[in-house]
Protein backbone atom coordinates (compact mmCIF):
# COMPACT_ATOMS: atom_id res chain seq x y z
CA UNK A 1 245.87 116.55 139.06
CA UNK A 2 243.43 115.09 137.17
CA UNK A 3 240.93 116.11 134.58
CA UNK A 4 237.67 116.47 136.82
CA UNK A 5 239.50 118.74 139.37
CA UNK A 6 240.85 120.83 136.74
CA UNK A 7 237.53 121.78 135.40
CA UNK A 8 236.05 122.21 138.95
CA UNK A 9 238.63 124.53 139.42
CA UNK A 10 238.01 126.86 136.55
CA UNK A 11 234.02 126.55 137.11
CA UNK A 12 234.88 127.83 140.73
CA UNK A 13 237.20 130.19 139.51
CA UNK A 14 234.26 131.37 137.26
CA UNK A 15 231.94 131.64 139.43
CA UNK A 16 233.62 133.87 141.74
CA UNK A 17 234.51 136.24 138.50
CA UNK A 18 230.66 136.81 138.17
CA UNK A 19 229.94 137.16 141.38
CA UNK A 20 233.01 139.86 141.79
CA UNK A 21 232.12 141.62 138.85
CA UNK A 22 228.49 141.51 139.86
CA UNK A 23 228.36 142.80 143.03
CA UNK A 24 231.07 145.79 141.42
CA UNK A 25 228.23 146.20 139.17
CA UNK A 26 225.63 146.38 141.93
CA UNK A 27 227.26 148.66 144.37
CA UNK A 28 227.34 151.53 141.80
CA UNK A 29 231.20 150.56 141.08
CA UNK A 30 231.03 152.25 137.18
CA UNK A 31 235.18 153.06 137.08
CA UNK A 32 234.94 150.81 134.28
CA UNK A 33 236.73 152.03 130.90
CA UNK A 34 234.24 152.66 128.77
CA UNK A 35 230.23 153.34 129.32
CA UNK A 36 228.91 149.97 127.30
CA UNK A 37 231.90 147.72 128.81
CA UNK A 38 232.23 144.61 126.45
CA UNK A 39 228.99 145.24 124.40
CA UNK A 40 228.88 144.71 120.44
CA UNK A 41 228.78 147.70 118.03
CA UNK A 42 225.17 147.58 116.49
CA UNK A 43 225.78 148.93 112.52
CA UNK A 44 223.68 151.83 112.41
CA UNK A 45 221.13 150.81 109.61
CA UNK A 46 219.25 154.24 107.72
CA UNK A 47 216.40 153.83 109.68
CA UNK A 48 218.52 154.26 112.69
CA UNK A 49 220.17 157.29 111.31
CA UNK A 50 216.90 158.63 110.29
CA UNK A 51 215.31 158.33 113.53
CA UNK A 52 218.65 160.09 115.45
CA UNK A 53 218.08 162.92 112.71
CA UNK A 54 214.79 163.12 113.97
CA UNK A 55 214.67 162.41 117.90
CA UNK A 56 218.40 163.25 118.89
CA UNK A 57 218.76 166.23 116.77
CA UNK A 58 215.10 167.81 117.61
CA UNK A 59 216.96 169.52 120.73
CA UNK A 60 217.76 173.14 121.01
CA UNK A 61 221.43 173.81 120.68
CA UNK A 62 222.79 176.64 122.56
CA UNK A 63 227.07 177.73 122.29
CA UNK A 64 227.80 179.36 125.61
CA UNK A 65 231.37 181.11 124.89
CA UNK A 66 233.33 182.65 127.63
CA UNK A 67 235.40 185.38 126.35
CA UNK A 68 235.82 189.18 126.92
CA UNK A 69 232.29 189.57 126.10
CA UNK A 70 230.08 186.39 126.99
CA UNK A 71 228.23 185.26 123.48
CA UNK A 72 225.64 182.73 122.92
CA UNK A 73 224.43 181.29 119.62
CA UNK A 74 221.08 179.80 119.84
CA UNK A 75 219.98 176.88 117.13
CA UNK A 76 216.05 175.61 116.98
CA UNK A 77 216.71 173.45 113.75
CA UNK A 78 219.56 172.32 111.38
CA UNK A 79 221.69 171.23 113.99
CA UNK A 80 222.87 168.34 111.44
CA UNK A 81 224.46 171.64 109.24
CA UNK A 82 226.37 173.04 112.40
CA UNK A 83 230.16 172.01 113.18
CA UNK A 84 229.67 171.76 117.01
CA UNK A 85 227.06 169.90 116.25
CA UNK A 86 229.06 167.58 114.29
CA UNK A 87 231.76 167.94 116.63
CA UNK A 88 229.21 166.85 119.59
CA UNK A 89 228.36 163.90 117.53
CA UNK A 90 231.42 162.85 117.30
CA UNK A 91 232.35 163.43 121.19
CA UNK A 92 229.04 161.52 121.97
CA UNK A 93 230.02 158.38 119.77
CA UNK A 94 234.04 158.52 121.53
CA UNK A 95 232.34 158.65 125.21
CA UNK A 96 230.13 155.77 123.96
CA UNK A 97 233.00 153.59 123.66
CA UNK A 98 235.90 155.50 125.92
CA UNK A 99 234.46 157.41 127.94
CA UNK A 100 234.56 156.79 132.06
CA UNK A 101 231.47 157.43 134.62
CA UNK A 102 232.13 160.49 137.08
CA UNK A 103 230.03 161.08 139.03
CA UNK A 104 225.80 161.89 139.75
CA UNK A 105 224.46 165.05 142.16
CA UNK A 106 222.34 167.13 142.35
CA UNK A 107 222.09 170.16 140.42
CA UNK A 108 222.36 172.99 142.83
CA UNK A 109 224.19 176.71 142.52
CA UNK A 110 227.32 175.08 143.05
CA UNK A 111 226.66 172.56 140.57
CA UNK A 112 225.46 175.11 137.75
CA UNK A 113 228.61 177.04 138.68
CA UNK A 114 231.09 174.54 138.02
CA UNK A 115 229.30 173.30 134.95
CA UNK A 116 228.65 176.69 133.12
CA UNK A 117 231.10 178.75 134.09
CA UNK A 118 233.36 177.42 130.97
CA UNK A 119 232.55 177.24 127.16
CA UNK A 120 230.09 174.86 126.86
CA UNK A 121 226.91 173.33 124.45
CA UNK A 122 224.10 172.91 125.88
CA UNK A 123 221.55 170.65 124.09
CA UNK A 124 217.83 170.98 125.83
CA UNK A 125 215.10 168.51 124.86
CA UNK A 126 211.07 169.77 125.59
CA UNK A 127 210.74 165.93 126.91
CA UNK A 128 212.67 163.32 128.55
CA UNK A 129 214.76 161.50 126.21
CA UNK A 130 215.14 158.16 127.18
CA UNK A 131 218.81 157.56 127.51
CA UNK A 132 218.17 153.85 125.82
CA UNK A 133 216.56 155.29 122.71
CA UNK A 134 219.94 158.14 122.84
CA UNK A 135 222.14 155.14 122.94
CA UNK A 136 220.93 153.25 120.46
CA UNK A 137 221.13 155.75 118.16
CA UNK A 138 225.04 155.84 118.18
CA UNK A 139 224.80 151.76 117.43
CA UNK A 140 224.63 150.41 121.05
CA UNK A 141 222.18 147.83 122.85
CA UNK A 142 220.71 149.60 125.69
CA UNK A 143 222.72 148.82 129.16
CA UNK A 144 224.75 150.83 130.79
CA UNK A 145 223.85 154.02 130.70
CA UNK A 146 220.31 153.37 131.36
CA UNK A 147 221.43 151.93 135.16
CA UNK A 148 222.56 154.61 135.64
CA UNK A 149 219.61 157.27 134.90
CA UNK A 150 216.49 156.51 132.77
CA UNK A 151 216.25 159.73 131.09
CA UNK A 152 217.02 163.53 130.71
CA UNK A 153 216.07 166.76 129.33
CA UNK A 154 219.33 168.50 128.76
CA UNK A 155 223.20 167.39 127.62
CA UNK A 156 225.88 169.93 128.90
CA UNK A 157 229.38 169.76 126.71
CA UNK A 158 232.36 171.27 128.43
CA UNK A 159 235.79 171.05 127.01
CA UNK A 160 238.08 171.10 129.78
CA UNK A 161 241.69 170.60 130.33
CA UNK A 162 242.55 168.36 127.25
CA UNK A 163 239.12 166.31 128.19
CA UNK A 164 235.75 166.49 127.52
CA UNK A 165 232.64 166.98 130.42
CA UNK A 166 229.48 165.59 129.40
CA UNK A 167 226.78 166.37 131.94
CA UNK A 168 223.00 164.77 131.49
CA UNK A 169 220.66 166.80 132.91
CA UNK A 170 217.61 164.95 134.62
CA UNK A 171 214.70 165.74 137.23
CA UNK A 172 212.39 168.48 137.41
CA UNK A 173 213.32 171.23 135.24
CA UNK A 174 215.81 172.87 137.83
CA UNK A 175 213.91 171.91 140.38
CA UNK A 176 215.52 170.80 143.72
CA UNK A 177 215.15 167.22 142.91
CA UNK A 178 217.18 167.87 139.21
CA UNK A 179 220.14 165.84 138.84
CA UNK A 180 223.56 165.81 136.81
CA UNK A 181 225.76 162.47 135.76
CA UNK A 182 229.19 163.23 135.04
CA UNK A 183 230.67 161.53 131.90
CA UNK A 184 234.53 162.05 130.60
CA UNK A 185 236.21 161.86 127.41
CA UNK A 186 240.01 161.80 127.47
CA UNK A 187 240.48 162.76 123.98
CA UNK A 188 242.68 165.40 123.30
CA UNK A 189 242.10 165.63 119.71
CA UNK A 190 238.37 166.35 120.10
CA UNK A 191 239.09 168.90 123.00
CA UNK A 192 241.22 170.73 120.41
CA UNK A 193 238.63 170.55 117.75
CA UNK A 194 236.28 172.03 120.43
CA UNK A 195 238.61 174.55 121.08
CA UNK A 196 239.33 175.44 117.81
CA UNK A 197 235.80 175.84 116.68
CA UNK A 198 234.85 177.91 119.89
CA UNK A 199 237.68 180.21 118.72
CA UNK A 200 236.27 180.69 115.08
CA UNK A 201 232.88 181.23 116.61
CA UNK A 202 233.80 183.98 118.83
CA UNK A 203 235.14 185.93 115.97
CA UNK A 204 231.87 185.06 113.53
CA UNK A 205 229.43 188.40 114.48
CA UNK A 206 226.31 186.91 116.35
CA UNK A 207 223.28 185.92 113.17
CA UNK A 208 220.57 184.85 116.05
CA UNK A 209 217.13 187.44 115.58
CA UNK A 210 217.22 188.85 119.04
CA UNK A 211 214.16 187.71 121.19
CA UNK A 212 211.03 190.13 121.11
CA UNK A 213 207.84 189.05 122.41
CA UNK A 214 206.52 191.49 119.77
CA UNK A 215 207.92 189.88 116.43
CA UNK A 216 205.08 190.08 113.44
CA UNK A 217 204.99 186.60 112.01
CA UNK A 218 202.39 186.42 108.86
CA UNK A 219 200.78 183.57 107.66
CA UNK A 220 200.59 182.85 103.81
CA UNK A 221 198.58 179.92 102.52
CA UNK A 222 199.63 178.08 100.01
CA UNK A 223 196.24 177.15 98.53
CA UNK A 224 194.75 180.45 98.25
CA UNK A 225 192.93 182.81 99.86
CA UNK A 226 189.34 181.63 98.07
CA UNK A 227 189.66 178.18 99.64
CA UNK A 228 185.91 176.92 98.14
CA UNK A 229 187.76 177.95 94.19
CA UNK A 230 191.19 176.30 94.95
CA UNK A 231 191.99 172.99 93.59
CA UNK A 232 193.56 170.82 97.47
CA UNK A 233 193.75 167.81 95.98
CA UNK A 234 197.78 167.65 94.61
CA UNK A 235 198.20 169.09 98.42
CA UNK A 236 195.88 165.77 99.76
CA UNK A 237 196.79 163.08 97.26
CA UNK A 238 200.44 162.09 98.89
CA UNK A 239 198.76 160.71 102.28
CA UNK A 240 197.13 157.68 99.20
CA UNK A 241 199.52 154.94 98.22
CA UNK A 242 197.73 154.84 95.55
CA UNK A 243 196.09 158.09 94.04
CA UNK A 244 193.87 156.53 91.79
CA UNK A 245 192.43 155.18 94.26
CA UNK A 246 190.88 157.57 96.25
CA UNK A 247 187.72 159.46 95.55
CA UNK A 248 186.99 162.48 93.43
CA UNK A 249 186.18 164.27 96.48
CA UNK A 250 183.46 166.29 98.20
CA UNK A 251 182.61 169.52 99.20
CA UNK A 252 180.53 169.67 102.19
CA UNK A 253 180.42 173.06 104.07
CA UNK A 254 183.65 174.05 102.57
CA UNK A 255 185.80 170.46 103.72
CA UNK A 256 186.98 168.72 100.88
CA UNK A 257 187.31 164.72 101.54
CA UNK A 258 189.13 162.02 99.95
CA UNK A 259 188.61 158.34 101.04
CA UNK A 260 189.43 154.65 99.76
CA UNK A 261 189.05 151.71 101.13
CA UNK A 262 191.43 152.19 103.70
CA UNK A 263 191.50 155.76 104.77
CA UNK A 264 190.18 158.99 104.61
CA UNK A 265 191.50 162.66 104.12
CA UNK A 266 189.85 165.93 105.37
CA UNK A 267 190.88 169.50 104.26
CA UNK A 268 189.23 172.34 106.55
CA UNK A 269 188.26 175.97 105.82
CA UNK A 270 190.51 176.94 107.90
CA UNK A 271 193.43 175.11 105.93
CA UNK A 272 194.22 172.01 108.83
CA UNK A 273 194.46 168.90 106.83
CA UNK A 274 193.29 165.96 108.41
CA UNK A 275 194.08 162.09 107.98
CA UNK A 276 192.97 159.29 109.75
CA UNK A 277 193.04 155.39 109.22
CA UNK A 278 189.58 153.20 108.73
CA UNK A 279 190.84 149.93 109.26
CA UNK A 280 193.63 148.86 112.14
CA UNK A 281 196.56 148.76 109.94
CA UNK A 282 200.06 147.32 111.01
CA UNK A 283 203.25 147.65 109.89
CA UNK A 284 206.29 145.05 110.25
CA UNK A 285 208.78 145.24 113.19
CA UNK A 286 208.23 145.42 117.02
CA UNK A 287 206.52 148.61 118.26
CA UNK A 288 208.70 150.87 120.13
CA UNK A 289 209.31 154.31 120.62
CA UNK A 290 211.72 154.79 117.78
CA UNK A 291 209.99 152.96 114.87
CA UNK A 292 207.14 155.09 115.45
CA UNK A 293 208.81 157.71 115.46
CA UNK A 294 210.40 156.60 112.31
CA UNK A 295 206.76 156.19 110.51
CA UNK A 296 205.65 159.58 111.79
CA UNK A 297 208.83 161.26 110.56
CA UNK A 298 208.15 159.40 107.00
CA UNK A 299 204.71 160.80 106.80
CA UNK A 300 206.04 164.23 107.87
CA UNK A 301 208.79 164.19 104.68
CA UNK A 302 206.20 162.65 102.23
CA UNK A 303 204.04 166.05 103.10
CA UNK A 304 206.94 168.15 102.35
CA UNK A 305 207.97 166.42 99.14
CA UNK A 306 204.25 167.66 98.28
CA UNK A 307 203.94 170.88 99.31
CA UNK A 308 207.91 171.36 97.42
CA UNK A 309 206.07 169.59 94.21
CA UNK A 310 203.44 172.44 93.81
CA UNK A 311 206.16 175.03 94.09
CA UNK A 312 205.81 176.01 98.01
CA UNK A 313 207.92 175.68 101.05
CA UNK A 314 207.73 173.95 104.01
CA UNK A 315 208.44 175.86 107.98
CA UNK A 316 211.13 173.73 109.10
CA UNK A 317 209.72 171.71 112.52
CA UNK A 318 211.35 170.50 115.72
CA UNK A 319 209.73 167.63 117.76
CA UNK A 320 208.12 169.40 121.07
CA UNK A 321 207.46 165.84 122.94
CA UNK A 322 205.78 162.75 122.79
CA UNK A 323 203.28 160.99 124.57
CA UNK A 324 201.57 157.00 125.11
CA UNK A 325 198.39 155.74 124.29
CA UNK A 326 195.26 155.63 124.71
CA UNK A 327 195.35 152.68 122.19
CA UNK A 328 198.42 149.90 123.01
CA UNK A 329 201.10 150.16 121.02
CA UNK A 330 200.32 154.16 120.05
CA UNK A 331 203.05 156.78 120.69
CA UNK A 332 201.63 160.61 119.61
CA UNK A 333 204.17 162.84 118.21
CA UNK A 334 204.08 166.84 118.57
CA UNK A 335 205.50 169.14 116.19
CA UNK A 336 206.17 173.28 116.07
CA UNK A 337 207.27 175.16 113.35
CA UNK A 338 210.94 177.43 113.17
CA UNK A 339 209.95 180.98 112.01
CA UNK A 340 212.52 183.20 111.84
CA UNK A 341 215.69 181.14 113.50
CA UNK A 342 212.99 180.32 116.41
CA UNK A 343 210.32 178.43 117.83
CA UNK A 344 206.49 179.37 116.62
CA UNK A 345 203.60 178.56 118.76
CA UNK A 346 200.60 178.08 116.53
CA UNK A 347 198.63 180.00 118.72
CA UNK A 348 200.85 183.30 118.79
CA UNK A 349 199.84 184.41 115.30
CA UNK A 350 196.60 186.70 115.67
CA UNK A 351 193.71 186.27 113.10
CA UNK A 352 194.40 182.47 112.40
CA UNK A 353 192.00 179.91 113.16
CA UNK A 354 193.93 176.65 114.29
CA UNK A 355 190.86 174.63 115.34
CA UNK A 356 191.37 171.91 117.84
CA UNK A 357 194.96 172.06 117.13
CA UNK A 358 197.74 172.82 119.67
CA UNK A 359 200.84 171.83 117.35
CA UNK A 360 201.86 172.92 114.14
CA UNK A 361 201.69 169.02 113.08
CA UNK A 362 200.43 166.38 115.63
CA UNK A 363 201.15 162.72 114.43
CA UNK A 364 199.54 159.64 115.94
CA UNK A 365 201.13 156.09 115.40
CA UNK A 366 199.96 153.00 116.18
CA UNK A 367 201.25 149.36 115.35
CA UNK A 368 204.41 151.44 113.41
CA UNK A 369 201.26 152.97 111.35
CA UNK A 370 200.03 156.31 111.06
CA UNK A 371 196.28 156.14 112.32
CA UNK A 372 196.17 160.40 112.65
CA UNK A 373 198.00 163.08 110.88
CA UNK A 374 196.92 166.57 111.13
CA UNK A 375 198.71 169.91 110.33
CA UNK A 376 198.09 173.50 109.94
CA UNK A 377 199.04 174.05 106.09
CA UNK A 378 200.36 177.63 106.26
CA UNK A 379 203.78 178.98 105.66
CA UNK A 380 204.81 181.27 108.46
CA UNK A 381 206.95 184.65 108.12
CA UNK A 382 208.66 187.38 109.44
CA UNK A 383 208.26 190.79 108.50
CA UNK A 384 211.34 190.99 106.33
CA UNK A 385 211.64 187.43 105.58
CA UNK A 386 211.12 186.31 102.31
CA UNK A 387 209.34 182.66 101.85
């Protein structure tokens, strides 16, 4: 046989490989070993693993534990300091690379029966996480996962029989047209850490606040009460580059305002800070959803670094959602505050004037620059709860 028919026989041979493989592919065949068959492990740079501490982690994290007497232990924030949370992350990054498709359906009684009728996690978003952002995020390309659903709004755990369930939640909020995907993990050793920590959990005594519509939250402000006689400007001065830079400051009806050449900062009576952009300013690296999130999560620690620096805390936040536009390129970021173990709506707390604010901190990027940051400076309490 010579040479010529010996490569027309492999490019044939080829061929129909990609065309088997494609049509697999195409038909919904996803028994493939593995969710991101083939695909290279993308190192996880710091910006990476700042942006999953910010995005991934910004869920609410609920242990549903099945025992004599059900349990559940609710987390709003600090998910990064729980064990099942670490456990979950390390679950999430196994199923990543051994995991096996199940199955997709609809989420109806039957459905919510089988799925939480065992221990479980549940991790619930307040937007649709893209599933290509969640992905990347445990140093994947996108792919895979994505063909099979675009996004989701909750992640159901369930350790079962020396596996582990993963179910994404997707649709309308439990809607009829809500859907599950079915992932599996055959890893005993993670099932067994699972199992061991639900164990240890039931016998810790439940440290959730219970829920009451009626909790007193206070608000303390960190400036002082006699606003026109308090010196803002240490509070003001981190959103500069360069302090020196930026004006002495005015007083006009009781808003103080810094500006340079670049941008300008507004402090309001009733204690919103305020900073937006002059010029269009840019930063390097394609736009997307995560490196904006990334600049508006940078802005958000560089506030906190201040606030710490004159001696006051910080409410810890949780991302409520995001949204597009109106400029190209701009991705708006909405933050609450954790008071007490739980979620704070600005608005719940009588006697306090948030303006045109409906988040705790609402964060507009544009170009991987922060054109608008604006947040209610107060420190939020509990009766009881020291600061």
């Amino acid at each position: 046989m010579n040479k010529p028919m010996i490569k027309n026989i492999i490019i044939c041979a080829l061929a129909v490989t990609c065309a088997v493989l494609t049509v697999r592919l195409w038909f919904g065949n996803f028994a493939i070993h593995g969710l991101f068959p083939g695909e290279p492990v993308v190192a996880a740079s710091p910006a990476h693993q700042r942006m999953a501490m910010g995005m991934i982690e910004s869920g609410q994290m609920t242990i549903n534990l099945h025992g004599e007497e059900q349990e559940r232990h609710v987390l709003y924030s600090g998910l990064r300091g729980d064990e099942a949370w670490r456990i979950s992350v390390r679950a999430l990054s196994a199923l990543i690379d051994e995991g096996s498709f199940d199955r997709s359906g609809v989420l109806d009684e039957a459905a919510l029966t089988e799925i939480f009728s065992r221990d479980n996690i549940v991790v619930q978003y307040n937007f649709a996480m893209p599933t290509s952002f969640f992905r990347e995020q445990f140093g994947r390309r996108p792919g895979f996962l994505s063909s099979v659903f675009g996004s989701f709004e909750s992640l159901v755990i369930v350790p079962d029989r020396n596996a582990v369930d993963f179910y994404f939640i997707s649709g309308t909020n439990g809607g009829e047209n809500t859907m599950f995907h079915a992932f599996v993990l055959e890893d005993e050793q993670i099932y067994y850490d699972f199992r061991e920590h639900f164990l240890e959990r039931s016998q810790i005594a439940e440290t959730q606040p219970e829920h009451n519509d009626q909790r007193q939250i206070f608000a303390h402000n960190p400036i002082g009460e006699q606003m026109l006689h308090a010196d803002v400007r240490p509070f003001v001065l981190f959103f500069f580059p360069n302090p020196a830079t930026a004006s002495a400051g005015t007083t006009i009806n009781g808003v103080y305002t810094y500006v340079d050449s670049y941008r300008v900062v507004k402090f309001y009576p009733n204690n919103v800070a305020e900073y937006i952009a002059l010029l269009d300013m840019r930063s390097s690296g394609a736009v997307s959803l995560a490196s904006s999130l990334l600049a508006a999560l940078d802005m958000l620690d560089r506030d906190r670094a201040a606030m710490l620096g004159q001696g006051e805390p910080m409410n810890d936040v949780f991302l409520v959602g995001y949204s597009v536009g109106p400029a190209e390129g701009q991705w708006n970021f909405y933050f609450d505050y954790v008071v007490g173990g739980r979620p704070m709506a600005i608005n719940e707390v009588e006697g306090v004037d948030v303006g045109i604010l409906e988040h705790a901190v609402e964060i507009s990027v544009a170009n991987n620059a922060v054109v608008q940051y604006r947040r209610l400076m107060l420190n939020f309490f509990e009766a009881g709860e020291s600061l």
